[in-house]
N, C-alpha and C. Protein backbone atom coordinates (compact mmCIF):
# COMPACT_ATOMS: atom_id res chain seq x y z
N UNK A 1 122.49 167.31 136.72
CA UNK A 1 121.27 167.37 135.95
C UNK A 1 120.23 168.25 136.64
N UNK A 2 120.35 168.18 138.21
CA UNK A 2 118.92 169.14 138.30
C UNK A 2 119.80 170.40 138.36
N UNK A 3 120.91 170.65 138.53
CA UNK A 3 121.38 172.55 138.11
C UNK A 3 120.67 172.98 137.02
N UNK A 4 120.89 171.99 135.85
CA UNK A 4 120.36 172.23 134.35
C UNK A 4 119.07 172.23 134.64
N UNK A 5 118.20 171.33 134.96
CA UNK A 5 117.21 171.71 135.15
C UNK A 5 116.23 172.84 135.68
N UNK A 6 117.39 173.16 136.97
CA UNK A 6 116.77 174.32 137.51
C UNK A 6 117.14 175.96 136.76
N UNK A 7 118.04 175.52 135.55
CA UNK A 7 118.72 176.67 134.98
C UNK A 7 117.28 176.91 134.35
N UNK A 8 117.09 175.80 133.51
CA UNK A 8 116.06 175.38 132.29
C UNK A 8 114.84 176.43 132.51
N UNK A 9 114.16 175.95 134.00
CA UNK A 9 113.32 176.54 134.44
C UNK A 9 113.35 178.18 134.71
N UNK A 10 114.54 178.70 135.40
CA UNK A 10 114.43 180.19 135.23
C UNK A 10 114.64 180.87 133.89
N UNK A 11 115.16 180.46 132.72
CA UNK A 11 115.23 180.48 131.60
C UNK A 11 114.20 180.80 130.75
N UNK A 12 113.19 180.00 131.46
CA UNK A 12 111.98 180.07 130.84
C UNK A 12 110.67 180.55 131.62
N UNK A 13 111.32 181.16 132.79
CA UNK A 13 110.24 182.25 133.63
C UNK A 13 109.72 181.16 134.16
N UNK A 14 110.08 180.20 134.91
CA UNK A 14 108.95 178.87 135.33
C UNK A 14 109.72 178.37 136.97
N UNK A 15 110.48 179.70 137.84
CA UNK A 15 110.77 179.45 139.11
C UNK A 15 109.83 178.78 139.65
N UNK A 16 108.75 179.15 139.59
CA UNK A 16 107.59 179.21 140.83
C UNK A 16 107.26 177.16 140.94
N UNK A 17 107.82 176.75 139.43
CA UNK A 17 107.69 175.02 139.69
C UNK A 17 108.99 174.32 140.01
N UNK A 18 109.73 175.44 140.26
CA UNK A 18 111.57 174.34 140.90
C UNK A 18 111.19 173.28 141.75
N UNK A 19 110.09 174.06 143.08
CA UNK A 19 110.79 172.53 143.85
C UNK A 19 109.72 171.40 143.59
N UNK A 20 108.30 170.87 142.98
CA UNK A 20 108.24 170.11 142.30
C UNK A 20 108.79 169.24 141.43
N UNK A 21 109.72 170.40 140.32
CA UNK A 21 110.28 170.00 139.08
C UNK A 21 111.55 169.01 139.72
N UNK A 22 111.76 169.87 140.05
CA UNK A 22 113.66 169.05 140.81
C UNK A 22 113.11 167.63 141.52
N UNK A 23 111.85 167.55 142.42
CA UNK A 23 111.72 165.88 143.00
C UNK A 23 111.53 165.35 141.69
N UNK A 24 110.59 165.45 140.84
CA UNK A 24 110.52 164.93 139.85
C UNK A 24 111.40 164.40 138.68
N UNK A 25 112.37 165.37 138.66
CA UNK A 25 113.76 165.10 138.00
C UNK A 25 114.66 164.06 139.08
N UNK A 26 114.61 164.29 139.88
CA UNK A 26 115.30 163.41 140.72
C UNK A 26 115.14 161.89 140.40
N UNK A 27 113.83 161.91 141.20
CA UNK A 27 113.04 160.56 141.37
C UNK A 27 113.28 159.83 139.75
N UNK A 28 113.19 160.66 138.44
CA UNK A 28 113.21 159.78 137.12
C UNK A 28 114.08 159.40 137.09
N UNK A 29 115.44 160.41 137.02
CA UNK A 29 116.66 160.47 136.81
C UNK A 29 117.24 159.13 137.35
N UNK A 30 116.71 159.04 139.08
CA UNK A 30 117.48 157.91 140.06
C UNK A 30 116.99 156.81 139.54
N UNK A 31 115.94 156.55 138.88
CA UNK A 31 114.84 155.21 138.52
C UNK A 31 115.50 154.43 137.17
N UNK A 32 116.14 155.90 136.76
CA UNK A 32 116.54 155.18 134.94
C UNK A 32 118.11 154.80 135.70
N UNK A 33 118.77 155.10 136.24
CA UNK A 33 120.10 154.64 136.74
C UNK A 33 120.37 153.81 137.61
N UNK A 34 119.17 153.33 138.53
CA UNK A 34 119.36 152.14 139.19
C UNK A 34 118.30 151.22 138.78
N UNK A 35 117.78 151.21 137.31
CA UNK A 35 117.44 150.19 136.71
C UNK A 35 117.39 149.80 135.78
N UNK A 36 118.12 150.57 134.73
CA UNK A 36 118.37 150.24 133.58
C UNK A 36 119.75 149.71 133.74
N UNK A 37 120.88 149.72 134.01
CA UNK A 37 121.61 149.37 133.59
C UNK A 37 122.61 149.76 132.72
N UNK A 38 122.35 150.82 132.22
CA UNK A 38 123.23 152.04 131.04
C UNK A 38 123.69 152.92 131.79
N UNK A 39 124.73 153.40 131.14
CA UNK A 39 125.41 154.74 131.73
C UNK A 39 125.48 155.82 130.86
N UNK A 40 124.37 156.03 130.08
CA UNK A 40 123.98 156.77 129.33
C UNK A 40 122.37 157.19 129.51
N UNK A 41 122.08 158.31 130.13
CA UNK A 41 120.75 158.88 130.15
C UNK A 41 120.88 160.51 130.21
N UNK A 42 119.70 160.35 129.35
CA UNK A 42 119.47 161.85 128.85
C UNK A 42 117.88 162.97 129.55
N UNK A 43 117.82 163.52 129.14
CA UNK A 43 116.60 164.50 130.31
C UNK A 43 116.67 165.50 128.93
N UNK A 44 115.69 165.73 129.07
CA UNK A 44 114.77 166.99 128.15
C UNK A 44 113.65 167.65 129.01
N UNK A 45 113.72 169.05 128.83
CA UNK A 45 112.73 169.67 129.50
C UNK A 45 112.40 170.90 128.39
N UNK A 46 111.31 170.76 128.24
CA UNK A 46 110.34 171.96 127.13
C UNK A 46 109.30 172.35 127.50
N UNK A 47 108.97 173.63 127.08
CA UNK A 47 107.79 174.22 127.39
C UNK A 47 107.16 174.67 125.71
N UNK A 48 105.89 173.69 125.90
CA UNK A 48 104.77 173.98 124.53
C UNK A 48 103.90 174.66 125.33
N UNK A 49 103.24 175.60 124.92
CA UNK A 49 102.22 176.09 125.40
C UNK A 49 101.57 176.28 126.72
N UNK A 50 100.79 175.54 127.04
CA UNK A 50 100.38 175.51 128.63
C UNK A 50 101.21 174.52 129.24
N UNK A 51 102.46 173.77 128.68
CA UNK A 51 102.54 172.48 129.62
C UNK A 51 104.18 172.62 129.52
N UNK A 52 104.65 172.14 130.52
CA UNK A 52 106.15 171.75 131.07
C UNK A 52 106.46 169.63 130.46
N UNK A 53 106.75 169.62 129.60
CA UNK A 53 107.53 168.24 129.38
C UNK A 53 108.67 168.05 129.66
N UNK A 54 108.87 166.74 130.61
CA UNK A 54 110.32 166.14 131.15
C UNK A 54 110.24 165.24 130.73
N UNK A 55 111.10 164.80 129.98
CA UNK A 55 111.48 163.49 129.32
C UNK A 55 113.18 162.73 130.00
N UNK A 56 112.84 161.79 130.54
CA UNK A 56 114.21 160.93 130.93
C UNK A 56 113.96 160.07 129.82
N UNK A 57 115.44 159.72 129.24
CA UNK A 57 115.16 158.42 128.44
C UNK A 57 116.40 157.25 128.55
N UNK A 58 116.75 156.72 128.82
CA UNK A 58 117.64 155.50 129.17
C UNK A 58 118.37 154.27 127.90
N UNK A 59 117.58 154.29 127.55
CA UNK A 59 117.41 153.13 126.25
C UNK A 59 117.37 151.81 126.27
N UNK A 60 116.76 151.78 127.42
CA UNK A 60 117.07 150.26 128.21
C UNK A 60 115.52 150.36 128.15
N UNK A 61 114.75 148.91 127.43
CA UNK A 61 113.22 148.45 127.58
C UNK A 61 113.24 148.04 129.40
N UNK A 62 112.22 148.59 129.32
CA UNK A 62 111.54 147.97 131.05
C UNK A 62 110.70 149.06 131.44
N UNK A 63 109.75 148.55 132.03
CA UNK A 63 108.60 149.55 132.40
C UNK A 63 108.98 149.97 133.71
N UNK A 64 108.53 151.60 133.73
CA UNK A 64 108.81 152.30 134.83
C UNK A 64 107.45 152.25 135.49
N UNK A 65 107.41 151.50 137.08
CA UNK A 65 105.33 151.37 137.35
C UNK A 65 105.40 151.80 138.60
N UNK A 66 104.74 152.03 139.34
CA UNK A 66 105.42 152.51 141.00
C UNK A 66 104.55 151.34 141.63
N UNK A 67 105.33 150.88 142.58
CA UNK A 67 104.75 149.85 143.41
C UNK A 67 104.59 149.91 144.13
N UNK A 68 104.24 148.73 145.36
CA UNK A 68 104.03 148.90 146.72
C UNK A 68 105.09 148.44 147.58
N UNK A 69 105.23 148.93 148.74
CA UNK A 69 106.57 148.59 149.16
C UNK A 69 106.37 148.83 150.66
N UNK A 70 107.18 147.85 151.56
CA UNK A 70 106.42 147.96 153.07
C UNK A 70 106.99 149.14 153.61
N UNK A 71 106.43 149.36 154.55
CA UNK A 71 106.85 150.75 155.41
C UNK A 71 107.71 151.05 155.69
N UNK A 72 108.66 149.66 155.93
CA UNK A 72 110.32 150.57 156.75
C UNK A 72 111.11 150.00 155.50
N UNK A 73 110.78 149.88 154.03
CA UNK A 73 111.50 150.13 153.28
C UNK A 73 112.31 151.02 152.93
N UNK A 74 113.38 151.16 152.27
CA UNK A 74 114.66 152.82 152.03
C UNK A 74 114.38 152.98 150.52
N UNK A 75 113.75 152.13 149.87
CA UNK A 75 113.37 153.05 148.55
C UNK A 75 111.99 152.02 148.26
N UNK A 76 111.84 152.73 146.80
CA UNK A 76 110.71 152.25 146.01
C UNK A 76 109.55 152.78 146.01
N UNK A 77 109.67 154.29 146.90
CA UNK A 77 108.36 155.35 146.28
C UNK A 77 108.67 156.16 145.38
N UNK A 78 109.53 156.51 144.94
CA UNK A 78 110.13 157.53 143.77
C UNK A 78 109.05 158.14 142.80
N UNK A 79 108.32 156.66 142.37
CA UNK A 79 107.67 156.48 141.27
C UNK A 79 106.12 157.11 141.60
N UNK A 80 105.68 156.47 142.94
CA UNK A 80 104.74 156.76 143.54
C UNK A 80 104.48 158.53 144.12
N UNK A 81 105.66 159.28 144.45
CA UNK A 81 106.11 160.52 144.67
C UNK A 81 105.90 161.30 142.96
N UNK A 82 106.13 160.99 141.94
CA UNK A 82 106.39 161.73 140.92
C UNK A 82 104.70 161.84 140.67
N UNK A 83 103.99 160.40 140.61
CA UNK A 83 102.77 160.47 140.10
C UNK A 83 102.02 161.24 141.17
N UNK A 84 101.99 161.49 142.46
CA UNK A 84 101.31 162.72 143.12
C UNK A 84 101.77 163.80 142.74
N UNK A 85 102.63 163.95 142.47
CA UNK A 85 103.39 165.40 141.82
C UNK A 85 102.69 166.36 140.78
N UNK A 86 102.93 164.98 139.24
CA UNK A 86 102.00 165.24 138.34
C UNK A 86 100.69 165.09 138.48
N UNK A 87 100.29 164.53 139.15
CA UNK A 87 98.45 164.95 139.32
C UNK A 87 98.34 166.33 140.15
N UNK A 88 99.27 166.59 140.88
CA UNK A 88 98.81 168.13 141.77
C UNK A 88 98.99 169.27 140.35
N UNK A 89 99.86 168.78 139.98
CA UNK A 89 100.44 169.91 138.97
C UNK A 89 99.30 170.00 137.46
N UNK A 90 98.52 168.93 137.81
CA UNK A 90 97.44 168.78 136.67
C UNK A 90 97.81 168.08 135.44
N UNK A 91 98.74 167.20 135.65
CA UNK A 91 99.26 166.31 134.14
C UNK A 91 99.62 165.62 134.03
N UNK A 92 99.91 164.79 133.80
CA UNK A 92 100.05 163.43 132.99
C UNK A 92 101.74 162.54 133.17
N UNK A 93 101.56 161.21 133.22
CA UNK A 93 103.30 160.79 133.03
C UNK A 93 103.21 159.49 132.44
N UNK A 94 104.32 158.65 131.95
CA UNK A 94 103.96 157.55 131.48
C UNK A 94 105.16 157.16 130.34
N UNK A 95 105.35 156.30 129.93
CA UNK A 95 106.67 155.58 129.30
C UNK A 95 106.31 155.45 127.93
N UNK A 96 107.35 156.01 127.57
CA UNK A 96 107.28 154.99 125.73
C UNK A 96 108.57 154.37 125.19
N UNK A 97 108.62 154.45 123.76
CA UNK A 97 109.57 153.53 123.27
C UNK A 97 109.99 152.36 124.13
N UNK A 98 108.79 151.39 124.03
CA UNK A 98 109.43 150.22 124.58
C UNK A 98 109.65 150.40 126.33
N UNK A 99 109.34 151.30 126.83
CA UNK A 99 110.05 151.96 128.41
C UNK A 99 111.16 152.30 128.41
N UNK A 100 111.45 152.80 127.19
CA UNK A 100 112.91 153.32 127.18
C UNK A 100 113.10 154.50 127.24
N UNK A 101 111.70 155.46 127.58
CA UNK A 101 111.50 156.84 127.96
C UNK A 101 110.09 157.27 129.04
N UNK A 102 110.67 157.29 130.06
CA UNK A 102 109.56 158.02 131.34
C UNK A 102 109.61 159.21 130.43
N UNK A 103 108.61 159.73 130.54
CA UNK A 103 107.99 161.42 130.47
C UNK A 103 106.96 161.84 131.74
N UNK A 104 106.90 163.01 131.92
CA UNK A 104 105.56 163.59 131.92
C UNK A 104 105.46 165.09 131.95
N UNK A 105 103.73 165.55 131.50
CA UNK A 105 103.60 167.13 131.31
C UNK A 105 103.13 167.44 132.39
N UNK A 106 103.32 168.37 132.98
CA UNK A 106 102.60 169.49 134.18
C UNK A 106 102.17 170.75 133.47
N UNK A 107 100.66 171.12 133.71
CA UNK A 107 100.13 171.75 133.59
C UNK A 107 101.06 173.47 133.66
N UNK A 108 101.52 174.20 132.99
CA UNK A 108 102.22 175.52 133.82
C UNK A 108 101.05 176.51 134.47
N UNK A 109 101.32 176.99 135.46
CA UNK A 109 99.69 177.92 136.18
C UNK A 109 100.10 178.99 135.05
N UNK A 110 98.54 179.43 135.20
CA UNK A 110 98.36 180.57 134.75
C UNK A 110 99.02 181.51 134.91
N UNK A 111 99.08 181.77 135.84
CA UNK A 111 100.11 182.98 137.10
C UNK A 111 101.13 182.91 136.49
N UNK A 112 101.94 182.10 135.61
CA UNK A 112 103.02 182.35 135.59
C UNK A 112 103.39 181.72 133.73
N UNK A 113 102.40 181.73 133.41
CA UNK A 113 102.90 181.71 131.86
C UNK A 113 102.85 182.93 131.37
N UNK A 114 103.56 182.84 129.79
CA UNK A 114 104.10 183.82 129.30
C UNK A 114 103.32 184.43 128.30
């Protein structure tokens, strides 16, 4: 999934956000598979206008929230990692259908839209 992803992105003239895009794909990707429970998940990536949308969707209800987690923990920032991501990148993330779809948009820079 992140090859495709990273295909997605040169495809659409949008190198300059790979290595953002890819933690971000990661981190959803790993979140919908070690907690939903399905072995079926899908990823969408589009570009409208000024903004980059990633959509993971799972089909499994449950909210994706980032929590707190002690220090010498081995996971459970994923969530917490994506949402600094999308705020550097200037945009937005957040679940629908039931939490049966993480999304979020990143702003694309100027510098590099089309």
């Amino acid at each position: 999934m992140r090859r495709i992803a990273a295909a997605r992105l040169r495809y659409c003239g949008l190198e300059a956000m790979t290595a953002d895009v890819m933690v971000i794909v990661s981190e959803l990707l790993t979140n919908a598979l070690m907690h939903s429970g399905t072995t079926e998940i899908g990823l969408g990536i589009a570009v409208e206008g000024e903004s980059l949308h990633i959509v993971v969707h799972d089909g499994m209800p449950g909210g994706a929230a980032p929590t707190t987690v002690d220090d010498d923990a081995e996971s459970g920032r994923g969530l917490l990692l994506v949402e600094a991501l999308v705020k550097e990148n200037g945009g937005t993330w957040g679940t629908s259908d039931a939490s049966a779809t993480t999304w979020c948009s990143l702003t694309v820079p100027a510098e590099i839209r089309r």
